[in-house]
N, C-alpha and C. Protein backbone atom coordinates (compact mmCIF):
# COMPACT_ATOMS: atom_id res chain seq x y z
N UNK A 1 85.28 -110.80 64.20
CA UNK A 1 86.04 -109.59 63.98
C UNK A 1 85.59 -108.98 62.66
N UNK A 2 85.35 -107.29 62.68
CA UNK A 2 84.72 -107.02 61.52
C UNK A 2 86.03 -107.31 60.29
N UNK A 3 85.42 -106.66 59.35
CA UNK A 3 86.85 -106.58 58.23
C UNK A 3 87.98 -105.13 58.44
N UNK A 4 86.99 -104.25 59.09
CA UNK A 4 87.57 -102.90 59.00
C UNK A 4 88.77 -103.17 60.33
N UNK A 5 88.40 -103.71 61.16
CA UNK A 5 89.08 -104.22 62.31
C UNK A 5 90.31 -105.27 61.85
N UNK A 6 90.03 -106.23 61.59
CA UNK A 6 91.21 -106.85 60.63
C UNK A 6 92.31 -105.99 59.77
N UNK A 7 91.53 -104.68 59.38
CA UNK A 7 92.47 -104.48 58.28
C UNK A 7 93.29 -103.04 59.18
N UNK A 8 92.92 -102.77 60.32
CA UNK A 8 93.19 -101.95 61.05
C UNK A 8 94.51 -102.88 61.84
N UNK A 9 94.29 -104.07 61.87
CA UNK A 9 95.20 -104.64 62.62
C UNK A 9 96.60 -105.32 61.52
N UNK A 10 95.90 -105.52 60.36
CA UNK A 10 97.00 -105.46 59.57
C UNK A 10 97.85 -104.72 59.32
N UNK A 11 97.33 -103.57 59.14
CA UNK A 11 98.59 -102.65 58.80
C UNK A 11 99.05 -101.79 60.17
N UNK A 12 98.75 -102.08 61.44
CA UNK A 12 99.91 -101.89 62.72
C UNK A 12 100.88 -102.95 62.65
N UNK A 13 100.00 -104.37 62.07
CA UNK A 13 101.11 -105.15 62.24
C UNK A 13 102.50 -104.78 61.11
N UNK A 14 101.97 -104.41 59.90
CA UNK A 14 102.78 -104.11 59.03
C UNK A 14 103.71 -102.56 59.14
N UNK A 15 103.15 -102.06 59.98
CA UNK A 15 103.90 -100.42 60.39
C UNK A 15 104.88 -101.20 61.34
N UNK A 16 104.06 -102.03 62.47
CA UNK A 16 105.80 -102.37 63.11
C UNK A 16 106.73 -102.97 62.41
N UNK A 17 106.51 -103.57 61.31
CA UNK A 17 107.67 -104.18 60.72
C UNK A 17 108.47 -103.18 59.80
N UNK A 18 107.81 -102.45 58.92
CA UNK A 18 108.07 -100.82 58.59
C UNK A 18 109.18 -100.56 59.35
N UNK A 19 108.49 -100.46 61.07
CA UNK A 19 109.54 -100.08 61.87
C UNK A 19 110.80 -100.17 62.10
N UNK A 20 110.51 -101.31 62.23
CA UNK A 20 111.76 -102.82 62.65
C UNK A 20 112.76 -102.44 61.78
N UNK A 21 112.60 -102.66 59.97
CA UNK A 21 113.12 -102.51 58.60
C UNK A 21 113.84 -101.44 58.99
N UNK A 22 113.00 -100.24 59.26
CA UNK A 22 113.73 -98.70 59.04
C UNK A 22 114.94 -98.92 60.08
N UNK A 23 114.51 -99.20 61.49
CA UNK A 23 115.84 -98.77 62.47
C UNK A 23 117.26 -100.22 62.16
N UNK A 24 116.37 -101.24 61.69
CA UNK A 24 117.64 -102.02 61.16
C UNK A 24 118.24 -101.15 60.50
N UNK A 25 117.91 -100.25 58.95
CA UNK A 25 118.55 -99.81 57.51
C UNK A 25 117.93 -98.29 57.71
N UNK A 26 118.36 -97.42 58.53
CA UNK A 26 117.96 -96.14 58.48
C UNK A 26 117.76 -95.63 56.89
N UNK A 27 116.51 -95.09 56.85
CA UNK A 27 116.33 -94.32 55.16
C UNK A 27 116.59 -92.98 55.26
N UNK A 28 117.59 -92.93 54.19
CA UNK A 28 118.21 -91.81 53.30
C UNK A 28 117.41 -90.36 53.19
N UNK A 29 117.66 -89.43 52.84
CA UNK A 29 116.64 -88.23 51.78
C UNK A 29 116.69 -89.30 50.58
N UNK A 30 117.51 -89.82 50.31
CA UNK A 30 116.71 -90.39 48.94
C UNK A 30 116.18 -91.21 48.44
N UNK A 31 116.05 -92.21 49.61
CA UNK A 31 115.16 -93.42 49.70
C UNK A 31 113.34 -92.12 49.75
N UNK A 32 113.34 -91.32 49.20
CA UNK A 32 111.54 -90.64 48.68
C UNK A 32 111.18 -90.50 50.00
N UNK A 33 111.70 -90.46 51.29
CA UNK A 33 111.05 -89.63 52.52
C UNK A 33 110.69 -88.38 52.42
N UNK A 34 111.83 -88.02 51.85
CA UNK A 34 111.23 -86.08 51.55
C UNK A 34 110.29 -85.52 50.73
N UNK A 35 109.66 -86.39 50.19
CA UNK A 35 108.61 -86.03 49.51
C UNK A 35 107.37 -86.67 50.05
N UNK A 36 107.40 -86.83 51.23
CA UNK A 36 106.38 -87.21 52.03
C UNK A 36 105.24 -86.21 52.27
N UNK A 37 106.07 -84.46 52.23
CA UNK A 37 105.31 -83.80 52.13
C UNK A 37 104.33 -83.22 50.77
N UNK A 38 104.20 -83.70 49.84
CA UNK A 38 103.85 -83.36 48.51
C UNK A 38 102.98 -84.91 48.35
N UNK A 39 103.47 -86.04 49.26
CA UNK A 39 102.65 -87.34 48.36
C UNK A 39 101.30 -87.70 49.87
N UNK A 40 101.43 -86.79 50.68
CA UNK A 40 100.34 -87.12 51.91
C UNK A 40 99.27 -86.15 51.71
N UNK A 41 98.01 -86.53 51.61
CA UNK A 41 96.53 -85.51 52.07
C UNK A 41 96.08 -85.74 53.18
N UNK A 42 95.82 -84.87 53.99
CA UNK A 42 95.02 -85.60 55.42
C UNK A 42 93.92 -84.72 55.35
N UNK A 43 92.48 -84.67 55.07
CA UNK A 43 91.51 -84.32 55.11
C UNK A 43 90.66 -84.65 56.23
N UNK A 44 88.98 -84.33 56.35
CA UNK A 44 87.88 -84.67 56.71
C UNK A 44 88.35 -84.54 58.28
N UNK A 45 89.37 -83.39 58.41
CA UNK A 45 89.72 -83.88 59.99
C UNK A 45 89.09 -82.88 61.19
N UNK A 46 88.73 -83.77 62.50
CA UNK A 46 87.67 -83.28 62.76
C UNK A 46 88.14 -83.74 64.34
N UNK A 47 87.53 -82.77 65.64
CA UNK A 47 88.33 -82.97 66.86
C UNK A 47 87.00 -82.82 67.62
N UNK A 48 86.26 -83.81 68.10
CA UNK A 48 84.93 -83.83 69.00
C UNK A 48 85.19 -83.93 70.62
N UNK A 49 85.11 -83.00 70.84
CA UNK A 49 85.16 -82.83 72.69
C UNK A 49 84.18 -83.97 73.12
N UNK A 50 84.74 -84.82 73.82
CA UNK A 50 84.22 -86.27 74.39
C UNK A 50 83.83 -86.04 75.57
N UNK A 51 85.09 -85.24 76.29
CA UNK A 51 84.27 -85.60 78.08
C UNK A 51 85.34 -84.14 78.49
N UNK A 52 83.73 -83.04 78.12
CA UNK A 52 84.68 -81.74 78.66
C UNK A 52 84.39 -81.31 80.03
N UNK A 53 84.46 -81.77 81.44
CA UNK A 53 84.82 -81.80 82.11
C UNK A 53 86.38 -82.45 82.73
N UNK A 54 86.80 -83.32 81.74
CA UNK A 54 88.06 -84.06 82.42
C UNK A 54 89.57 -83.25 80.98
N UNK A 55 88.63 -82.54 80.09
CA UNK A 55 88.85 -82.09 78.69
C UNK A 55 90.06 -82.81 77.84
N UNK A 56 88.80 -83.99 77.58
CA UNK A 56 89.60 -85.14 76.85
C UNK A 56 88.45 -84.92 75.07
N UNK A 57 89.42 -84.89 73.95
CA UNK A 57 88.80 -84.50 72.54
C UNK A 57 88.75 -86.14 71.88
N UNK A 58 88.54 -86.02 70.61
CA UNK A 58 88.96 -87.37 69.87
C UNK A 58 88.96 -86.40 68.64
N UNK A 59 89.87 -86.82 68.13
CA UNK A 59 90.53 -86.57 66.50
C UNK A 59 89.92 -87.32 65.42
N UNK A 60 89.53 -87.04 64.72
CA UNK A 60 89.38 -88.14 63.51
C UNK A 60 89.89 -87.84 61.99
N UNK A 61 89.78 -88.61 61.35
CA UNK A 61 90.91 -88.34 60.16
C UNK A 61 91.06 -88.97 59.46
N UNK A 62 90.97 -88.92 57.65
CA UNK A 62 91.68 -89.08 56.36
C UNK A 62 93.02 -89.44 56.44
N UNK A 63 93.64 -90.15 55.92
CA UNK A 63 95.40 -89.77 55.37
C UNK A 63 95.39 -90.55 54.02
N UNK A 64 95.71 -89.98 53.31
CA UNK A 64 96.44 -90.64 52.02
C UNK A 64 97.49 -90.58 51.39
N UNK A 65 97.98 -91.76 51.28
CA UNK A 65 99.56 -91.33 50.52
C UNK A 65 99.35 -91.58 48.92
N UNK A 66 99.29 -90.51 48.19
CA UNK A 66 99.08 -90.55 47.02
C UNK A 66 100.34 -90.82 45.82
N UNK A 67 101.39 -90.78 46.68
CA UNK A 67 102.97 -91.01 46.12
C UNK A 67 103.43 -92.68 45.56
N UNK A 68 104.48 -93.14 45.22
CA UNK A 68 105.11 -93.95 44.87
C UNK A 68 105.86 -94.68 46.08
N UNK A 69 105.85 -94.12 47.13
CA UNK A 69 106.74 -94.55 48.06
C UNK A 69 106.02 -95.00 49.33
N UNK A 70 106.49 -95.59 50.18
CA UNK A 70 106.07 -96.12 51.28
C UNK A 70 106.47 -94.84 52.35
N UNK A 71 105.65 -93.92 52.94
CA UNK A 71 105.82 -92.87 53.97
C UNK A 71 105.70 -93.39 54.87
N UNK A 72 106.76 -93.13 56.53
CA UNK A 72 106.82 -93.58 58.14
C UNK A 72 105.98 -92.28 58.74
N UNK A 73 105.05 -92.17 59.16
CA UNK A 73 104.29 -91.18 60.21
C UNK A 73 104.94 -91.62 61.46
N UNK A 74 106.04 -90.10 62.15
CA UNK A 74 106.64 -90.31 62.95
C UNK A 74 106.14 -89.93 64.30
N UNK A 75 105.14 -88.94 64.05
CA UNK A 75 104.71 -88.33 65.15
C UNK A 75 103.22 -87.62 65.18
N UNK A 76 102.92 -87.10 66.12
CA UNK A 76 101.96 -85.73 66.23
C UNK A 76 101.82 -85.11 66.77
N UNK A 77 101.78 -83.89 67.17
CA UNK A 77 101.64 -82.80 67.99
C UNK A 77 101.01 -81.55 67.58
N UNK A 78 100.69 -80.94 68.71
CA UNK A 78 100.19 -79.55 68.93
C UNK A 78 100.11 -79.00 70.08
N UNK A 79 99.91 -77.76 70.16
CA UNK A 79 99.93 -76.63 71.23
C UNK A 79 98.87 -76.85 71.97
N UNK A 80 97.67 -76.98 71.19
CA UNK A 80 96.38 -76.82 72.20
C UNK A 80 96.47 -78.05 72.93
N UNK A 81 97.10 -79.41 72.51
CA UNK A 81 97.06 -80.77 73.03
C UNK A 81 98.74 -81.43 73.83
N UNK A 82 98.48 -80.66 74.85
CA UNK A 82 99.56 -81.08 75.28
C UNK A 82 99.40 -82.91 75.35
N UNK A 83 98.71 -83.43 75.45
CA UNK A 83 99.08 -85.15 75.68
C UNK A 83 98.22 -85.39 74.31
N UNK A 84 98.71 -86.14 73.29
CA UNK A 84 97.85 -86.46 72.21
C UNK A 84 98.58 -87.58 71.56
N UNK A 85 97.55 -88.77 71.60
CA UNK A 85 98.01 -90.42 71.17
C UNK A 85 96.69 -90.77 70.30
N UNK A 86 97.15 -92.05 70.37
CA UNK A 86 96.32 -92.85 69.55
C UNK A 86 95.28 -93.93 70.57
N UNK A 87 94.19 -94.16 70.38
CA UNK A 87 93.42 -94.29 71.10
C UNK A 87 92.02 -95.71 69.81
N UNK A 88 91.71 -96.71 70.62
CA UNK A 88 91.53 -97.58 69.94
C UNK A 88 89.81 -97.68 70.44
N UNK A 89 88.09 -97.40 70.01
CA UNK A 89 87.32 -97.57 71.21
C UNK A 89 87.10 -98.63 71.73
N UNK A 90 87.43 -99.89 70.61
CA UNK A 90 86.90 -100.93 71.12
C UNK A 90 87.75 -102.06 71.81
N UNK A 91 89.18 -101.52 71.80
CA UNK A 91 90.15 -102.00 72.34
C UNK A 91 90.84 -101.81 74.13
N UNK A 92 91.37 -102.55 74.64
CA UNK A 92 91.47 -101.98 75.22
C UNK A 92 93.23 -101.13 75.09
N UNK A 93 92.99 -99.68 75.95
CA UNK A 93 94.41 -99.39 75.44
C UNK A 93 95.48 -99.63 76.02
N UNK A 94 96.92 -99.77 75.41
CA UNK A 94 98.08 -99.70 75.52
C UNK A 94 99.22 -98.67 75.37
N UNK A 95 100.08 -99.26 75.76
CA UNK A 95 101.28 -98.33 75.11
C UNK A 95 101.71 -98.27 74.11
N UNK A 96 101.58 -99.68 73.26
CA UNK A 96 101.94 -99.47 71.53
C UNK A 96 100.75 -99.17 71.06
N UNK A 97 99.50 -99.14 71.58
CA UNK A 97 98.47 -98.76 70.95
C UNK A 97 98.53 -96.92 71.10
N UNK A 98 98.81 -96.44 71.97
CA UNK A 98 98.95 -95.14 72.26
C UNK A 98 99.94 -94.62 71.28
N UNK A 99 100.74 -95.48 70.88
CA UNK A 99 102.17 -94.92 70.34
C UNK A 99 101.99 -95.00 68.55
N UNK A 100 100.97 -95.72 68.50
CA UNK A 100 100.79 -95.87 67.00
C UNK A 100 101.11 -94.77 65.78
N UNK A 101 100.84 -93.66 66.25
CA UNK A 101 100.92 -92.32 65.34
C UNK A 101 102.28 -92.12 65.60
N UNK A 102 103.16 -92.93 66.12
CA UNK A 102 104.81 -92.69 66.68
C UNK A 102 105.64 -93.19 65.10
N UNK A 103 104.65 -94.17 64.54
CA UNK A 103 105.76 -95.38 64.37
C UNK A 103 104.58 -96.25 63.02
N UNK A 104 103.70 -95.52 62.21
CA UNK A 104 102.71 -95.60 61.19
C UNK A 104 103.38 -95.82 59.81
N UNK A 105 103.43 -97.15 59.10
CA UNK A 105 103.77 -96.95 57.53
C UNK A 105 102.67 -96.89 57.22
N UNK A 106 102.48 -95.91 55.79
CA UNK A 106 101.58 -95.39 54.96
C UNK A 106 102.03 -95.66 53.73
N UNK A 107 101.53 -97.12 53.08
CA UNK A 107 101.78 -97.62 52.25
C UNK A 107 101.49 -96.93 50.97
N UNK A 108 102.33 -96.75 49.58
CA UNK A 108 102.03 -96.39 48.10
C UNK A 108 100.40 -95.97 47.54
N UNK A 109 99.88 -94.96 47.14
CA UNK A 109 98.86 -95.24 46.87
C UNK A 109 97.78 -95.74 48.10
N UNK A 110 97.58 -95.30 49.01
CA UNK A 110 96.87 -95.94 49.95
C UNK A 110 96.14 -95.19 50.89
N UNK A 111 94.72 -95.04 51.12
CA UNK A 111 93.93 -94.29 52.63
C UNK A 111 93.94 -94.88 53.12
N UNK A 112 93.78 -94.38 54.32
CA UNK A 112 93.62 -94.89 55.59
C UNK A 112 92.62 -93.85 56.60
N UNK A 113 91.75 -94.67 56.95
CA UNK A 113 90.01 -93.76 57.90
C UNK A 113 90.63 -94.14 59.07
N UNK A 114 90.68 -93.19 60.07
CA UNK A 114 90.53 -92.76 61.42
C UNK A 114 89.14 -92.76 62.08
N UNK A 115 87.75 -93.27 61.62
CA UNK A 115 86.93 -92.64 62.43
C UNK A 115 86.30 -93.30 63.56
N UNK A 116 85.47 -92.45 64.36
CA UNK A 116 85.07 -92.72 65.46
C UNK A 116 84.47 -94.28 65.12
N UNK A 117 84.42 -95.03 66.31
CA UNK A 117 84.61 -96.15 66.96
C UNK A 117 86.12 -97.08 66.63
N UNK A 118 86.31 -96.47 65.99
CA UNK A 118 88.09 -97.09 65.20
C UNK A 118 88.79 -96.18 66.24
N UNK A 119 90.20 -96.63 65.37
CA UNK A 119 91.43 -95.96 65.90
C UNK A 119 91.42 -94.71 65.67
N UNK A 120 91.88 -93.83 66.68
CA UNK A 120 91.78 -92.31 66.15
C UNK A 120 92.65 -91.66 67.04
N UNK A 121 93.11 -90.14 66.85
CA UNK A 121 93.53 -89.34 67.63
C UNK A 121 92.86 -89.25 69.75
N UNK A 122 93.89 -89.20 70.23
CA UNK A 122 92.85 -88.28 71.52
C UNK A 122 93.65 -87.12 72.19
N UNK A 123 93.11 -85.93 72.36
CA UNK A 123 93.54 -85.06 72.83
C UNK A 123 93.31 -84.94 74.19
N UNK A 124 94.44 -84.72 75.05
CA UNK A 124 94.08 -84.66 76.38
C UNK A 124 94.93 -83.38 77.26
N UNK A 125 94.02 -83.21 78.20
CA UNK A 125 94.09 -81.60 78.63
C UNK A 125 94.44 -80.51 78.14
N UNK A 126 93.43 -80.25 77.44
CA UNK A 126 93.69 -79.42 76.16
C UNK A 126 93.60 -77.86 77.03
N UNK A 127 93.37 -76.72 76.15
CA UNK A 127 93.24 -75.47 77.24
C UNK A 127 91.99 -74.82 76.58
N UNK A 128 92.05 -73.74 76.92
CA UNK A 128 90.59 -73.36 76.48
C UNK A 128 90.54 -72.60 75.36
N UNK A 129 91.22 -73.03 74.22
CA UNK A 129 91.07 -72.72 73.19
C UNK A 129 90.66 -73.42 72.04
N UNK A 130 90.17 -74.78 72.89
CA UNK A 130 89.60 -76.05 72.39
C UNK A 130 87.98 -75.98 72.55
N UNK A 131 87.58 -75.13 71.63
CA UNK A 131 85.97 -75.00 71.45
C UNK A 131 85.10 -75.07 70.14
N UNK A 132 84.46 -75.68 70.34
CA UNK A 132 83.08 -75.69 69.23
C UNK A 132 83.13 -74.80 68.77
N UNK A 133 83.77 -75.10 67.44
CA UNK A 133 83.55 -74.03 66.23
C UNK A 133 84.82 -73.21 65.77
N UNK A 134 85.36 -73.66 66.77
CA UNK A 134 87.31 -73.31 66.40
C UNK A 134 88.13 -74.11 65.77
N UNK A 135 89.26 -73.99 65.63
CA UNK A 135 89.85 -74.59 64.25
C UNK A 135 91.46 -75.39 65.46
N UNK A 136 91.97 -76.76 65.82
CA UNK A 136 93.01 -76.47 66.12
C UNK A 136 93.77 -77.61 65.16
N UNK A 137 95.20 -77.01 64.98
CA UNK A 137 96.50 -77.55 64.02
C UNK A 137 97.01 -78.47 64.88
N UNK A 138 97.00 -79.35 64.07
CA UNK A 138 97.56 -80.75 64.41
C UNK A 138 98.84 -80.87 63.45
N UNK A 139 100.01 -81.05 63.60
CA UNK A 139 101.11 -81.53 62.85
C UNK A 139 101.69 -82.69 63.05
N UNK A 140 101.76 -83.16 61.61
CA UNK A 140 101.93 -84.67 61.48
C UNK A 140 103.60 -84.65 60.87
N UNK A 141 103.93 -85.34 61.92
CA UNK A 141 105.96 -85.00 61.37
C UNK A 141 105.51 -86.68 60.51
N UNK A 142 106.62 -86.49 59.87
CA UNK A 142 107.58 -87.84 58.78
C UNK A 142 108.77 -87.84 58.97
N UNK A 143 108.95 -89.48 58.63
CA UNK A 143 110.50 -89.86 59.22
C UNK A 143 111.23 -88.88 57.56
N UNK A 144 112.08 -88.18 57.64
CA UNK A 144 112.67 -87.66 56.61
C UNK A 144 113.13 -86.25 56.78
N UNK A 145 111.93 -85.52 57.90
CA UNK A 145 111.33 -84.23 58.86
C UNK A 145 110.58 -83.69 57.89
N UNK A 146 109.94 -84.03 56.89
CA UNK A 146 108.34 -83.46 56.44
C UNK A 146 107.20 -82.94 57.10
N UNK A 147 106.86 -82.23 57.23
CA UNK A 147 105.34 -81.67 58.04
C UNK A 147 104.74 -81.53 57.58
N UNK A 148 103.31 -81.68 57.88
CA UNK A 148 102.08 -80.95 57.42
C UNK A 148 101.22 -80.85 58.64
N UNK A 149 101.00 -79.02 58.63
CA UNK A 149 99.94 -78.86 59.90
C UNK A 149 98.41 -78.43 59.48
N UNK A 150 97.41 -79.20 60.19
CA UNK A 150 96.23 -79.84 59.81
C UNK A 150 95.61 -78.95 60.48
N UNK A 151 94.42 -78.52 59.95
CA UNK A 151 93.30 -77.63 60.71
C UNK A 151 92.06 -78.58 61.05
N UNK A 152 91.88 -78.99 62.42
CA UNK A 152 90.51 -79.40 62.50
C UNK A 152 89.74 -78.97 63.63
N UNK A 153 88.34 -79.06 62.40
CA UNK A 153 87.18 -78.14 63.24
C UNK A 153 87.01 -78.87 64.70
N UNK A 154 86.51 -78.09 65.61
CA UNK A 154 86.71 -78.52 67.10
C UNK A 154 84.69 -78.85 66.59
N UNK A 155 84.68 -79.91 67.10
CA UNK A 155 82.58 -80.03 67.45
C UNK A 155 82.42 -80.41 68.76
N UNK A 156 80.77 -79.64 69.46
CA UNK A 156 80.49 -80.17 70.61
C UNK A 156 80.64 -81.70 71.05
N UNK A 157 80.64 -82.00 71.82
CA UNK A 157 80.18 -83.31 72.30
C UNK A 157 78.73 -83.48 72.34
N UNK A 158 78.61 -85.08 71.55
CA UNK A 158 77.00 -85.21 71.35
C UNK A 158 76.16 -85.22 71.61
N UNK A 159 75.91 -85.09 73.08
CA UNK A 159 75.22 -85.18 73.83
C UNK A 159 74.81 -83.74 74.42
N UNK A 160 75.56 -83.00 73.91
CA UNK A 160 75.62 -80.96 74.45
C UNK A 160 75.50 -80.62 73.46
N UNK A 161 75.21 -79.37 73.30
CA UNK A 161 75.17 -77.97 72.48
C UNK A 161 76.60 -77.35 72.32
N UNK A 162 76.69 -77.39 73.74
CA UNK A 162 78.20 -76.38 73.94
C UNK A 162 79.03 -77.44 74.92
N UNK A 163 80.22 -77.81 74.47
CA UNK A 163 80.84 -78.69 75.19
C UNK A 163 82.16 -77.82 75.89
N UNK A 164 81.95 -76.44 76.24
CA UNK A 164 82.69 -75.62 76.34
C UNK A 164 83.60 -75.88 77.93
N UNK A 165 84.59 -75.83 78.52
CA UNK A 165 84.73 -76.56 79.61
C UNK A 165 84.42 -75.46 80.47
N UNK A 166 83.92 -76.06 81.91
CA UNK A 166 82.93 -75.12 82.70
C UNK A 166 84.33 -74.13 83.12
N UNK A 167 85.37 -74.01 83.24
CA UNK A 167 86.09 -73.10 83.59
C UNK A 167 87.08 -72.01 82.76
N UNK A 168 86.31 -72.27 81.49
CA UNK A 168 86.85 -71.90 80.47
C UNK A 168 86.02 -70.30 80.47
N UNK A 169 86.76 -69.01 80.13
CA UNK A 169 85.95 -67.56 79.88
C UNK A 169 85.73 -67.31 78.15
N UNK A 170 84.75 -66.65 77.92
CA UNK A 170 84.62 -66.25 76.62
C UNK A 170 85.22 -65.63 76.08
């Protein structure tokens, strides 16, 4: 098992317990949830059309909690992605693996890499506003209701030029 893999599995194991903790002792506004939005960066984020015929994307992604506090990543969503989870490549997937971006502690001081062959976003049946060279917002809720909505560049799939889906108009 690599190390990056280990340490990918450490801290799901440690987000479910995060979990566990929170719904035992629900946290406050003042247990520092609300400032989830001021202590998170999510950069380098980036949405590669994988298989645009079935128009399934992959997300990839930065997060850092640059704060004092331990932040819960409760969710994610967007418009262009009506079905969008968490997705593992070398794993096989599940339902708590799918659900991971449900139920994420983001420990003090701490990044965390999303990228391809790791754990990452997947967007599925997206519409056709999911193209190479477009921008789509991803919003990342916090347990507290903090947001931040994320711009990432859409890229072909690697193997194409234009991963544009064949029924999609200009």
């Amino acid at each position: 098992m690599t190390r990056h893999a280990l340490l990918i599995g450490m801290l799901i194991l440690a987000s479910q317990a995060a979990l566990s903790a929170a719904r035992a002792a629900p946290l406050a506004p003042d247990d520092n949830q609300t400032t989830a939005g001021q202590d998170i960066e999510i950069r380098d984020a980036s949405l590669q059309i994988l298989r645009p015929e079935r128009r399934i994307a992959a997300g990839y992604f930065t997060i850092e909690n640059r704060g004092e506090s331990v932040h819960l990543l409760a969710g994610v969503s967007s418009p262009a992605c009506p079905r969008l989870f968490a997705h593992h490549t070398e794993q096989e997937s599940t339902g708590e693996t799918a659900a991971l971006f449900s139920h994420l502690a983001l420990p003090a001081q701490t990044t965390l890499v999303f990228p391809p062959g790791g754990y990452h976003l997947i967007c599925a049946d997206y519409g056709d506003g999911v193209r190479p060279g477009q921008q789509v917002t991803i919003t990342f809720h916090f347990l507290g209701g903090a947001t931040r909505n994320v711009p990432f560049l859409v890229r072909a799939a690697a193997d194409t030029q234009d991963a544009t889906p064949p029924d999609a108009t200009p």
